[in-house]
PDB file of N, CA and C in Angstrom:
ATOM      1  N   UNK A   1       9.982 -70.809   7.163  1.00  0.00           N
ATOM      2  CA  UNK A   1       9.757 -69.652   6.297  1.00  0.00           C
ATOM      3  C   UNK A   1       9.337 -68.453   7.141  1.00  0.00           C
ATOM      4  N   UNK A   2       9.752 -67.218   6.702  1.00  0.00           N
ATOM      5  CA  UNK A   2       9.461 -66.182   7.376  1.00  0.00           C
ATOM      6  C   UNK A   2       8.366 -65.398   6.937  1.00  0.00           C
ATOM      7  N   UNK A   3       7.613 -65.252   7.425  1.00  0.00           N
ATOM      8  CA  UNK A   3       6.485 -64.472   6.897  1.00  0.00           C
ATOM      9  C   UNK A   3       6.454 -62.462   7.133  1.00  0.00           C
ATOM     10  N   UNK A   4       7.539 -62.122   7.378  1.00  0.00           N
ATOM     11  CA  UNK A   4       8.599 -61.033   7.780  1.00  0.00           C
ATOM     12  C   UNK A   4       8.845 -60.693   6.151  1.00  0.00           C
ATOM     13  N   UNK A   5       7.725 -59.505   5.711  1.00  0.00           N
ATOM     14  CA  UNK A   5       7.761 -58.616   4.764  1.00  0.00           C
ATOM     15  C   UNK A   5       8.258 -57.322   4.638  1.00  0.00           C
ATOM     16  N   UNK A   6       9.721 -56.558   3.499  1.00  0.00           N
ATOM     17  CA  UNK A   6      10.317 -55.291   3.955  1.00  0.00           C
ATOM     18  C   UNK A   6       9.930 -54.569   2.138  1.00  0.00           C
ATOM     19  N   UNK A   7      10.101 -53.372   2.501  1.00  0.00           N
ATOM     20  CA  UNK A   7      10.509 -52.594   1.228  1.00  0.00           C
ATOM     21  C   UNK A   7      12.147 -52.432   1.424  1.00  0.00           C
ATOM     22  N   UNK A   8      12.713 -52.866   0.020  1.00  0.00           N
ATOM     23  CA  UNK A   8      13.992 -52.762  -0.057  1.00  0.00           C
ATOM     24  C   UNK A   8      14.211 -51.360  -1.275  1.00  0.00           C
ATOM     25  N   UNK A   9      15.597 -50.557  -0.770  1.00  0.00           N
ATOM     26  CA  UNK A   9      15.164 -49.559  -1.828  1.00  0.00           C
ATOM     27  C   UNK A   9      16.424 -48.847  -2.064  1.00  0.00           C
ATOM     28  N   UNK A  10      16.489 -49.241  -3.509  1.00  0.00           N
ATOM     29  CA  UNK A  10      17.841 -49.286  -4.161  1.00  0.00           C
ATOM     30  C   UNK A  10      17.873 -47.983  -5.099  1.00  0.00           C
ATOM     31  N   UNK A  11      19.063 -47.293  -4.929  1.00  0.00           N
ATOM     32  CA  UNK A  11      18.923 -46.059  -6.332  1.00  0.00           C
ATOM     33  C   UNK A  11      20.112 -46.314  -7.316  1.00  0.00           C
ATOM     34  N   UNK A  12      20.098 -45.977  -8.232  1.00  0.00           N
ATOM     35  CA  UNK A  12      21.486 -46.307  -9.529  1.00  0.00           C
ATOM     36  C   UNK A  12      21.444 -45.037 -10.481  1.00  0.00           C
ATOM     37  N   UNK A  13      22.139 -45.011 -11.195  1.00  0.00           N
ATOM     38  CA  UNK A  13      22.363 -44.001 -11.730  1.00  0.00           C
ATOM     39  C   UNK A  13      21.805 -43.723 -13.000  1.00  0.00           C
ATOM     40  N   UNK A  14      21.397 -45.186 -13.349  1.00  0.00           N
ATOM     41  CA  UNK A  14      20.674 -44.722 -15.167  1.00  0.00           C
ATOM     42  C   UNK A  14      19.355 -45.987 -14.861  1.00  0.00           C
ATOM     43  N   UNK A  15      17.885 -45.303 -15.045  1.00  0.00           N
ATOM     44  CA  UNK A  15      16.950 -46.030 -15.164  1.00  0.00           C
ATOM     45  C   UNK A  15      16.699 -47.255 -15.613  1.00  0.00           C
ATOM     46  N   UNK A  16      17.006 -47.287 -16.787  1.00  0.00           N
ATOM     47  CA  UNK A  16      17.399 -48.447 -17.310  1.00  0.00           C
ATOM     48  C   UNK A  16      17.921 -49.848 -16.871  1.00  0.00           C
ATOM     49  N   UNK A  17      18.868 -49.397 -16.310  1.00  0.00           N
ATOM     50  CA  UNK A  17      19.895 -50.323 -15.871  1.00  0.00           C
ATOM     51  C   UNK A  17      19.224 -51.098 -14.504  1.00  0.00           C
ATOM     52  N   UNK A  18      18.358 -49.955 -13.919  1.00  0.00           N
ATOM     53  CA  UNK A  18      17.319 -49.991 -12.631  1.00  0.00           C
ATOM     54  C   UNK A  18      16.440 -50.938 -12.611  1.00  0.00           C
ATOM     55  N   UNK A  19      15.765 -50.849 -14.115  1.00  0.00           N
ATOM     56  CA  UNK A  19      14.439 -51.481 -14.342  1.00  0.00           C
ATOM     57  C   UNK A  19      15.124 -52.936 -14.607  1.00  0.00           C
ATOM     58  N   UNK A  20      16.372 -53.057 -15.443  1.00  0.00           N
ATOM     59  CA  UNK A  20      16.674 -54.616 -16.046  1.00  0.00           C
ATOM     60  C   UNK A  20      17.196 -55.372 -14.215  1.00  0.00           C
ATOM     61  N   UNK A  21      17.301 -54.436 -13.382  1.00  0.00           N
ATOM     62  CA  UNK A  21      18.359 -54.798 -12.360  1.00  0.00           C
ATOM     63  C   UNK A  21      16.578 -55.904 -11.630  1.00  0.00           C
ATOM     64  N   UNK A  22      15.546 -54.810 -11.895  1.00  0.00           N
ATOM     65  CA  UNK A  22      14.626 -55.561 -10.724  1.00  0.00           C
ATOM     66  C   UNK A  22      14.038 -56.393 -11.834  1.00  0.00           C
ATOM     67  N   UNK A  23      13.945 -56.538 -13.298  1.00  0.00           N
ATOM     68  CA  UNK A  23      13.425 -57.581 -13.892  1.00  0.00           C
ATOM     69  C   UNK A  23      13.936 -59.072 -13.880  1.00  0.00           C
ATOM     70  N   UNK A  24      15.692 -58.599 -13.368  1.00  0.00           N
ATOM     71  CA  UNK A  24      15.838 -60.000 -12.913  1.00  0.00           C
ATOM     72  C   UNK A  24      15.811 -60.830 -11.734  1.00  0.00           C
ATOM     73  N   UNK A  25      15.717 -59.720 -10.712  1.00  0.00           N
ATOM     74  CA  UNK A  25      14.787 -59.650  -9.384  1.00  0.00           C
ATOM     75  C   UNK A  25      13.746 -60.660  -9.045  1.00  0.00           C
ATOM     76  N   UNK A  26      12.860 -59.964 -10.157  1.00  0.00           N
ATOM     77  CA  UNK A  26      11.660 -60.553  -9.772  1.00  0.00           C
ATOM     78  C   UNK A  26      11.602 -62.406 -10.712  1.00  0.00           C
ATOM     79  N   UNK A  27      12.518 -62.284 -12.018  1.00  0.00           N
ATOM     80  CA  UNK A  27      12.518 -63.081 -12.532  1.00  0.00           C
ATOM     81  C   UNK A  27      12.835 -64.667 -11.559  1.00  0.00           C
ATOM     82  N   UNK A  28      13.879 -64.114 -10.810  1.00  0.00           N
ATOM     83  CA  UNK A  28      14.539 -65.044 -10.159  1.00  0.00           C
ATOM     84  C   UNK A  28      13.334 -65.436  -8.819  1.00  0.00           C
ATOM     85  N   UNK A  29      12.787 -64.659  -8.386  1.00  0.00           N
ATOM     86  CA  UNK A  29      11.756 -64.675  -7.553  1.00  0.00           C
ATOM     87  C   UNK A  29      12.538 -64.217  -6.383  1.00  0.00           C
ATOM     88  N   UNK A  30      13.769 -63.182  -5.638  1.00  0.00           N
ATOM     89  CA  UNK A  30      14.159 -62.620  -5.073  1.00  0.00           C
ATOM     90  C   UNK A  30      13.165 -61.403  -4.399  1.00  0.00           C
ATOM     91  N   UNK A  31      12.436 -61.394  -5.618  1.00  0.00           N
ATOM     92  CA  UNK A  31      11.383 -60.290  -4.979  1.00  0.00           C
ATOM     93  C   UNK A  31      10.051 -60.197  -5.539  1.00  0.00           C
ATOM     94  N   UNK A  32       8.784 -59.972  -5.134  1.00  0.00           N
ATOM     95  CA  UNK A  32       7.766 -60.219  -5.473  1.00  0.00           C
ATOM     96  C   UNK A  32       7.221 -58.738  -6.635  1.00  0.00           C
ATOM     97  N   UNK A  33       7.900 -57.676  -6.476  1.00  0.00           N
ATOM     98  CA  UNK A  33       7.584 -56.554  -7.329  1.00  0.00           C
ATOM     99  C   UNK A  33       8.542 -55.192  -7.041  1.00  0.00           C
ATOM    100  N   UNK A  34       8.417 -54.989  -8.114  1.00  0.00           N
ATOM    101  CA  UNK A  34       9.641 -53.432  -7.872  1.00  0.00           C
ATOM    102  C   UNK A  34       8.994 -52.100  -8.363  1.00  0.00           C
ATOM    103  N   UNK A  35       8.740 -50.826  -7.770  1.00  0.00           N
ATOM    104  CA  UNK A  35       8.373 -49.840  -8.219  1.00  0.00           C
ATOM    105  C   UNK A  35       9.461 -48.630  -8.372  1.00  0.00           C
ATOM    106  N   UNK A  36       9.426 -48.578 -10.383  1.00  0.00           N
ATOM    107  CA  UNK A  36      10.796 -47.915 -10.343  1.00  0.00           C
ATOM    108  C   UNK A  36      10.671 -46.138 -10.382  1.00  0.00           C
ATOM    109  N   UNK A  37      11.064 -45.611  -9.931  1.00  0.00           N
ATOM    110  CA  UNK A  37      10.662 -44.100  -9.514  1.00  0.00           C
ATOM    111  C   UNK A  37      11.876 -43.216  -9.904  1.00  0.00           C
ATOM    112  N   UNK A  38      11.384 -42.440 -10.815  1.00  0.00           N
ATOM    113  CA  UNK A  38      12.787 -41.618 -11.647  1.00  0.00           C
ATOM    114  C   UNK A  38      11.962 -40.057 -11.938  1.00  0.00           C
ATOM    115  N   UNK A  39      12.513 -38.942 -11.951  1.00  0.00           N
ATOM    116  CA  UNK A  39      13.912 -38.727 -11.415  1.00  0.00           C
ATOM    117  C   UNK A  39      14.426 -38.435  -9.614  1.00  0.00           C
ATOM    118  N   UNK A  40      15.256 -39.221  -9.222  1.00  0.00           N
ATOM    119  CA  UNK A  40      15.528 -38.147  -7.567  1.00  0.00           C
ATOM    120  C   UNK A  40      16.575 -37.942  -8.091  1.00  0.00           C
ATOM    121  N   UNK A  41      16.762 -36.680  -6.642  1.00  0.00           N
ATOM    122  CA  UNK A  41      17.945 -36.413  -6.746  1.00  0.00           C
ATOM    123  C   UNK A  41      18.830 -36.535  -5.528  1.00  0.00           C
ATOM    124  N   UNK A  42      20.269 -36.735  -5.827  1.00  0.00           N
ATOM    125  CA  UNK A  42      20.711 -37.203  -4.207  1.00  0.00           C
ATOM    126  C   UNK A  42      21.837 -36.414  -4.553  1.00  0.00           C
ATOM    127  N   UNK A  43      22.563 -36.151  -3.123  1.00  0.00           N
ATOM    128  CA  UNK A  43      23.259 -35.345  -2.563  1.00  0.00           C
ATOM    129  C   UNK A  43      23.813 -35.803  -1.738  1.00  0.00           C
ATOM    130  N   UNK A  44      25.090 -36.055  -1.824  1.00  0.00           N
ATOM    131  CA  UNK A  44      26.417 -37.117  -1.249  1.00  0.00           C
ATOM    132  C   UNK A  44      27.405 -36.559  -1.093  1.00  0.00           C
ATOM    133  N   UNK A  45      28.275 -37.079  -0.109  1.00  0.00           N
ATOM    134  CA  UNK A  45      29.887 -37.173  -0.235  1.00  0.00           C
ATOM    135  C   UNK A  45      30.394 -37.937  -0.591  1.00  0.00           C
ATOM    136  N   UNK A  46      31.313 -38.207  -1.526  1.00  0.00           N
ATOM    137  CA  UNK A  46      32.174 -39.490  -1.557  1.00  0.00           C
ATOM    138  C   UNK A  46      33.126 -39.480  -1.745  1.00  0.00           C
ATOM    139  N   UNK A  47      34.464 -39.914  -1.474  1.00  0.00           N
ATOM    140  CA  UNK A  47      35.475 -39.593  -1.564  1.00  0.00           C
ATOM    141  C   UNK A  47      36.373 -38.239  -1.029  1.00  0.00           C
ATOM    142  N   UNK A  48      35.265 -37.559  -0.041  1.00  0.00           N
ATOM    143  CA  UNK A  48      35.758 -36.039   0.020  1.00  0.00           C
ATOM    144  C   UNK A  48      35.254 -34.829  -0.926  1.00  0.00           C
ATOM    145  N   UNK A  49      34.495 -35.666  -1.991  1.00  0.00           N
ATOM    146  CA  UNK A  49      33.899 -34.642  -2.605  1.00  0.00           C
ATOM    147  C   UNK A  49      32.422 -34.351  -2.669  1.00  0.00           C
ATOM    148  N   UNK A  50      31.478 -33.481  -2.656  1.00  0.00           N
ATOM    149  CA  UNK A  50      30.115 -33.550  -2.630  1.00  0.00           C
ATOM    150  C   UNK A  50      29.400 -33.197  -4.167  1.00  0.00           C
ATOM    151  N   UNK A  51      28.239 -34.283  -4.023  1.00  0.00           N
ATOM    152  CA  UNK A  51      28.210 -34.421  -5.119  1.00  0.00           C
ATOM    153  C   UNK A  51      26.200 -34.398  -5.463  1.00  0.00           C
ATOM    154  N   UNK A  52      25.884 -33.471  -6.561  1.00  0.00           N
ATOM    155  CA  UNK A  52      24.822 -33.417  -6.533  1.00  0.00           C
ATOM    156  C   UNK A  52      24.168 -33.990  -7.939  1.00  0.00           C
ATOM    157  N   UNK A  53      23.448 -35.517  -7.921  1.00  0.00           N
ATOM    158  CA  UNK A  53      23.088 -36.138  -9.533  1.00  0.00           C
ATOM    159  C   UNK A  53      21.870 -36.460  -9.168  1.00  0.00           C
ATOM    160  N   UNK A  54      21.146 -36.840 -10.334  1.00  0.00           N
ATOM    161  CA  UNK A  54      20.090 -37.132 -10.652  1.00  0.00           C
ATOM    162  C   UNK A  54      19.896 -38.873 -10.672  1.00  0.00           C
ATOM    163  N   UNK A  55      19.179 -39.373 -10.447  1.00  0.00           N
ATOM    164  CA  UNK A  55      19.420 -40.880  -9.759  1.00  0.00           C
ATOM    165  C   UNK A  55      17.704 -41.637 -10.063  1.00  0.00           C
ATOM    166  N   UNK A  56      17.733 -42.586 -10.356  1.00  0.00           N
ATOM    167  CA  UNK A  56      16.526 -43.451 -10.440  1.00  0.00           C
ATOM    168  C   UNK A  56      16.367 -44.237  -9.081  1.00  0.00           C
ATOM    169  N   UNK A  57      15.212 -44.692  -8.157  1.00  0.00           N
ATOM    170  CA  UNK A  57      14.977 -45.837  -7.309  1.00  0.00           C
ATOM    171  C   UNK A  57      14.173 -46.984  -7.652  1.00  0.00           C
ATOM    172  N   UNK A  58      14.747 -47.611  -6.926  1.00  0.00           N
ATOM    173  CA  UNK A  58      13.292 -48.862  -7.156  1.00  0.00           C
ATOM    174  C   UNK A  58      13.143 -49.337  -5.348  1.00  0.00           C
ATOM    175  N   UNK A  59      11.808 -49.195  -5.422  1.00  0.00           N
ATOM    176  CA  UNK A  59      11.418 -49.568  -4.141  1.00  0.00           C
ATOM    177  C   UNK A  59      11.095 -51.211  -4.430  1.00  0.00           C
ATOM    178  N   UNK A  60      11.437 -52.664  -3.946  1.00  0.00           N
ATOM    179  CA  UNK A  60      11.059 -53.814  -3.649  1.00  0.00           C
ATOM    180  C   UNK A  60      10.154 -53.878  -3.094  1.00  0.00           C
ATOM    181  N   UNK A  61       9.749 -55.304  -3.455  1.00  0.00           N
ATOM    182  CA  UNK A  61       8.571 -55.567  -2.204  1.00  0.00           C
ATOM    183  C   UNK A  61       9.096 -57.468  -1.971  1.00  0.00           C
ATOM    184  N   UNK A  62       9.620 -57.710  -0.861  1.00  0.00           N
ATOM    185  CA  UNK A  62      10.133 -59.156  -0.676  1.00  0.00           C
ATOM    186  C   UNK A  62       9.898 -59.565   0.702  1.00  0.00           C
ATOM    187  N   UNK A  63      10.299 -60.692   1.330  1.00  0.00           N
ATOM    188  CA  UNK A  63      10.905 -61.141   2.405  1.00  0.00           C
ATOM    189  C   UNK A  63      11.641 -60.523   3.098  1.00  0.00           C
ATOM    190  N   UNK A  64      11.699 -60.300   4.141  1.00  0.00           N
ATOM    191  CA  UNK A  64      12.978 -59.690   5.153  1.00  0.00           C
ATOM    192  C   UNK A  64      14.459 -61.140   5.083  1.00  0.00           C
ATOM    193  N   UNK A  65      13.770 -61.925   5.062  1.00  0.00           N
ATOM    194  CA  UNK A  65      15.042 -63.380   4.890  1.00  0.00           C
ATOM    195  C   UNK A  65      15.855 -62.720   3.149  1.00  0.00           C
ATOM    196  N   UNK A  66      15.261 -62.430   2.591  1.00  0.00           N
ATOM    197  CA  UNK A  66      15.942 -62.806   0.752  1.00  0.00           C
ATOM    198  C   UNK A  66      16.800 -61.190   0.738  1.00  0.00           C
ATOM    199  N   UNK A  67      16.563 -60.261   1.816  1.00  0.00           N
ATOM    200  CA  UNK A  67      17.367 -59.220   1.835  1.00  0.00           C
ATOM    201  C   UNK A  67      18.952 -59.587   1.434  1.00  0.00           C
ATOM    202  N   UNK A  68      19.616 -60.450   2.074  1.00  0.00           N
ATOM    203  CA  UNK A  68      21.185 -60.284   1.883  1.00  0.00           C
ATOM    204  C   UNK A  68      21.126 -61.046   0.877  1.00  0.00           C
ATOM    205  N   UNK A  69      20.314 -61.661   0.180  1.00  0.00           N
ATOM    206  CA  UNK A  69      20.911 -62.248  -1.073  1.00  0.00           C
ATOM    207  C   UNK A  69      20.571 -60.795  -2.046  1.00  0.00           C
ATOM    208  N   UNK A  70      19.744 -60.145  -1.981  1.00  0.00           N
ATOM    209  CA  UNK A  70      19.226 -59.152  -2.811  1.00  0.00           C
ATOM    210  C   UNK A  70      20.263 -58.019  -2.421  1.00  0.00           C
ATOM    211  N   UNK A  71      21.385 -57.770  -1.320  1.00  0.00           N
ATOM    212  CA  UNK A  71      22.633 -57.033  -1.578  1.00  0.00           C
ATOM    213  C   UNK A  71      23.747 -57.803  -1.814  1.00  0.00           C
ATOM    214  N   UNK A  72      23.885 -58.684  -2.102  1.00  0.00           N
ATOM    215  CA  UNK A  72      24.914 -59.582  -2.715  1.00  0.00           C
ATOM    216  C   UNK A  72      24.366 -59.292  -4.283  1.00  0.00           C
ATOM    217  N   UNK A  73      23.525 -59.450  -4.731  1.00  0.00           N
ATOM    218  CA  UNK A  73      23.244 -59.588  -5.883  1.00  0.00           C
ATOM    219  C   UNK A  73      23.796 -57.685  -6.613  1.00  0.00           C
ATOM    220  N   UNK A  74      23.331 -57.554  -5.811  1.00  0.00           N
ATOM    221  CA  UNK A  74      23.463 -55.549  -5.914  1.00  0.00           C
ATOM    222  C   UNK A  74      25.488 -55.287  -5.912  1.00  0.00           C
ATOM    223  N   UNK A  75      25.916 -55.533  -4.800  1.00  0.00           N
ATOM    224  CA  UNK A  75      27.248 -55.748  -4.653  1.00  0.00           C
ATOM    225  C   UNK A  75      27.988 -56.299  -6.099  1.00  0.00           C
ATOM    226  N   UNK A  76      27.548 -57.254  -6.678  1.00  0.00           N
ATOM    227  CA  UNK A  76      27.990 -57.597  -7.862  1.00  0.00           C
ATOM    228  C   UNK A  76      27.654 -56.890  -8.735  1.00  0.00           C
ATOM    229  N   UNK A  77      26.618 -56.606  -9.130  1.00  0.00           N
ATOM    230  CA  UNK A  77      25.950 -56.079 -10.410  1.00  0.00           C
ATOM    231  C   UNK A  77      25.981 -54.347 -10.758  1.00  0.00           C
ATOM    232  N   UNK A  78      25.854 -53.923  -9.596  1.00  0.00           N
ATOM    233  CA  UNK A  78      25.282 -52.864  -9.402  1.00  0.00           C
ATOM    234  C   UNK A  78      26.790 -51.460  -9.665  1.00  0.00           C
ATOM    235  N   UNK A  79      26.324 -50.333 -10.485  1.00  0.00           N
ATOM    236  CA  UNK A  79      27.981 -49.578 -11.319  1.00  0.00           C
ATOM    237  C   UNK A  79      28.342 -49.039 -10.056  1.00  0.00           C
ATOM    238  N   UNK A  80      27.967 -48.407  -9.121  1.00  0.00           N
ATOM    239  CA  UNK A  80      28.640 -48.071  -8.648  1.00  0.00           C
ATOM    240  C   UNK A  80      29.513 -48.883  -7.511  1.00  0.00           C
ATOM    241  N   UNK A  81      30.564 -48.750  -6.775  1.00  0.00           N
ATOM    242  CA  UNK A  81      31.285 -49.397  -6.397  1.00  0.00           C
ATOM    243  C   UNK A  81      30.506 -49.726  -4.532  1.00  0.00           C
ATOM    244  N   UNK A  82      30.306 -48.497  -4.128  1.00  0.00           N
ATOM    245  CA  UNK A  82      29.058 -48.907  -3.197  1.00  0.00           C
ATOM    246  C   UNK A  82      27.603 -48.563  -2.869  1.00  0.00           C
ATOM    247  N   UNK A  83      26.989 -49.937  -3.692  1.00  0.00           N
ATOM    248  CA  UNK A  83      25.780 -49.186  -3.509  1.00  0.00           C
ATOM    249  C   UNK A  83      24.633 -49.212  -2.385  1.00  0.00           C
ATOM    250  N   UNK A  84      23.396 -48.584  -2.188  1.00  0.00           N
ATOM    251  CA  UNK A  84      22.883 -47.866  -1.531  1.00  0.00           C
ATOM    252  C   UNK A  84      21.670 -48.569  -1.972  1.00  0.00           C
ATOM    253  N   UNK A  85      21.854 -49.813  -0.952  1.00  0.00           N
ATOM    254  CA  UNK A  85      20.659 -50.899  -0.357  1.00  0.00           C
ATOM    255  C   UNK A  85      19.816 -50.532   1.012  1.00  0.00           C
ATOM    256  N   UNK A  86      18.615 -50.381   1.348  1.00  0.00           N
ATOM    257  CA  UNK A  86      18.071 -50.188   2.599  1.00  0.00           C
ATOM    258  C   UNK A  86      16.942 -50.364   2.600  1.00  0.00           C
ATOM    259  N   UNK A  87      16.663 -51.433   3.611  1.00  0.00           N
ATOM    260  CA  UNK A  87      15.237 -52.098   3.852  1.00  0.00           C
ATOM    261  C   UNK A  87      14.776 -52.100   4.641  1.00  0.00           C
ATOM    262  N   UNK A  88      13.309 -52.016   4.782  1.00  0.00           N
ATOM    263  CA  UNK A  88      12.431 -51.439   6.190  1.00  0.00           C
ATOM    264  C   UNK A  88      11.194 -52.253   6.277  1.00  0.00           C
ATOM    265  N   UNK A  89      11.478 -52.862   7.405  1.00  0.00           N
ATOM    266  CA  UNK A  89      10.032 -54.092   7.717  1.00  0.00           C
ATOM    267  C   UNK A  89       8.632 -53.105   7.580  1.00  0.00           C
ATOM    268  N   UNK A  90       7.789 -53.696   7.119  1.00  0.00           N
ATOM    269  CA  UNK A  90       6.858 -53.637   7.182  1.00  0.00           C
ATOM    270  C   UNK A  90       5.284 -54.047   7.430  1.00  0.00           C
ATOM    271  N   UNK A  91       4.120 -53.824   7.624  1.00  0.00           N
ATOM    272  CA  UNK A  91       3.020 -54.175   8.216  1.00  0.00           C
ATOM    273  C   UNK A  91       2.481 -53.800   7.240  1.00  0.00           C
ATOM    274  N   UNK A  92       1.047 -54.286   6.142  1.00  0.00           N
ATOM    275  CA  UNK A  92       0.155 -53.876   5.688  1.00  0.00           C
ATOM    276  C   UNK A  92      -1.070 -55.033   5.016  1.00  0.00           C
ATOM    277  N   UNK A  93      -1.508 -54.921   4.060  1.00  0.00           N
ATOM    278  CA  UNK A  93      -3.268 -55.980   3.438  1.00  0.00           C
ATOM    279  C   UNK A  93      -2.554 -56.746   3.946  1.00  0.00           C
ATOM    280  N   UNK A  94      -3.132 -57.894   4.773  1.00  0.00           N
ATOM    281  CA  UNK A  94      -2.629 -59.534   4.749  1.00  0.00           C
ATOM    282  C   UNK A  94      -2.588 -59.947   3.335  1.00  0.00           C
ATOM    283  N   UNK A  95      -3.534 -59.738   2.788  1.00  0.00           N
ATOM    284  CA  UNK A  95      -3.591 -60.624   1.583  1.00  0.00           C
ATOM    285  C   UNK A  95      -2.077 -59.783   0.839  1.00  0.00           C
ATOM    286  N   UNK A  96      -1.933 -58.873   0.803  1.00  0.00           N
ATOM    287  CA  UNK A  96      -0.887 -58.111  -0.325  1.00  0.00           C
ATOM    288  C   UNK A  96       0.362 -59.175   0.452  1.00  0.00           C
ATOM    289  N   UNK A  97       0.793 -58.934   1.451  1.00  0.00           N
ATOM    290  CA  UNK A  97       1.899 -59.213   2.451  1.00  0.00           C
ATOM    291  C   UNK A  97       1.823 -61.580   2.247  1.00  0.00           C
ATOM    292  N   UNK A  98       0.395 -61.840   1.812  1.00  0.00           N
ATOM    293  CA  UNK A  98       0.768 -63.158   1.830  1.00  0.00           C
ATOM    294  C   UNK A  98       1.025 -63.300  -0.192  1.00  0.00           C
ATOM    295  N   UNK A  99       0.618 -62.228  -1.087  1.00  0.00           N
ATOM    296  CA  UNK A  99       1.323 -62.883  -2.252  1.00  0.00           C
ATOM    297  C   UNK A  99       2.802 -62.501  -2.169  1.00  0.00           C
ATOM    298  N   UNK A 100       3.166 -61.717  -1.681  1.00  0.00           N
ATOM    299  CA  UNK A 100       5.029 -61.290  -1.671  1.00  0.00           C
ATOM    300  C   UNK A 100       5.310 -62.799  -1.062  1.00  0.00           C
ATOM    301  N   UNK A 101       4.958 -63.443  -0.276  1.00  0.00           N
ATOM    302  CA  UNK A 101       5.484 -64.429   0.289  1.00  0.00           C
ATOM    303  C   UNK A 101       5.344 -65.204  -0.496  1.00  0.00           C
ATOM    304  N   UNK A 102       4.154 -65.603  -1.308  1.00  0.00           N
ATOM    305  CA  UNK A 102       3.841 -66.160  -2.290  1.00  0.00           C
ATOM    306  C   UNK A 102       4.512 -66.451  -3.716  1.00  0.00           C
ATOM    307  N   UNK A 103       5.148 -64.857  -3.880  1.00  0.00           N
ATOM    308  CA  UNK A 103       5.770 -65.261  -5.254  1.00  0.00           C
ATOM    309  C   UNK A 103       7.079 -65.107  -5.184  1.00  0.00           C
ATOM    310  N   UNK A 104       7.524 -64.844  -3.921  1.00  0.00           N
ATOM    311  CA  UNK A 104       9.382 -65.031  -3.784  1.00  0.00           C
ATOM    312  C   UNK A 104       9.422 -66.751  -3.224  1.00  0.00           C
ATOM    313  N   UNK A 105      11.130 -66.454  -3.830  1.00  0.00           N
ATOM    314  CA  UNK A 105      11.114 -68.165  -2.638  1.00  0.00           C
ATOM    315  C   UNK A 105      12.625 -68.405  -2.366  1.00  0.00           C
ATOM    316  N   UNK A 106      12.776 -69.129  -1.348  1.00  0.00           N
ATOM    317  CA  UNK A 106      14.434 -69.252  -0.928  1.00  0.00           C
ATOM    318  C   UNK A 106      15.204 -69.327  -1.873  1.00  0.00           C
ATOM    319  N   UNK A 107      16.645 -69.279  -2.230  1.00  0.00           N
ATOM    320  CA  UNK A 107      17.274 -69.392  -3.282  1.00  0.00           C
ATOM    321  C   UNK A 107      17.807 -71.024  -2.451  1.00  0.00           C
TER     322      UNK A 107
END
């Protein structure tokens, strides 16, 4: 087991869809908690065109190991066609960093 804790941090396009995305997240135990943060705004290219919307995030709190199942899961689920997964190790409370370990678990 890895004791290798990241924030993973996903944006989508309708809140909603954000909040049910990390309730089954956490349901599954993929991730120990999600903080969902609405409104940003992002500013893209895609396709050649630039594009300026209003966007919800959810910051994770998991394992650095349960990351690629948590963009596989995103890859499937998630409306847009590619979405915009990115996770960053982190250091902080032992105790905070040993319940994330605590309440995720391998699939």
């Amino acid at each position: 087991m890895s004791d290798e804790v990241c924030e993973v941090f996903i944006n989508a396009p309708e809140v909603d869809w954000l909040i049910e995305f990390t309730r089954r997240l956490v349901n599954d135990r993929l991730v120990a908690s999600g903080n969902v943060i609405e409104p940003i705004r992002s500013i893209y290219r895609w396709q050649g065109e630039i594009y300026d919307k209003p966007e919800a995030r959810v910051v994770l709190h998991t394992r650095s190991s349960l990351v690629p199942h948590i963009i596989d899961r995103a890859n499937r689920e998630h409306p847009y066609e590619v979405p915009s997964v990115v996770a960053m190790t982190f250091f902080g409370n032992p105790a905070y960093v040993q319940w994330i370990i605590d309440e995720t678990i391998e699939p």
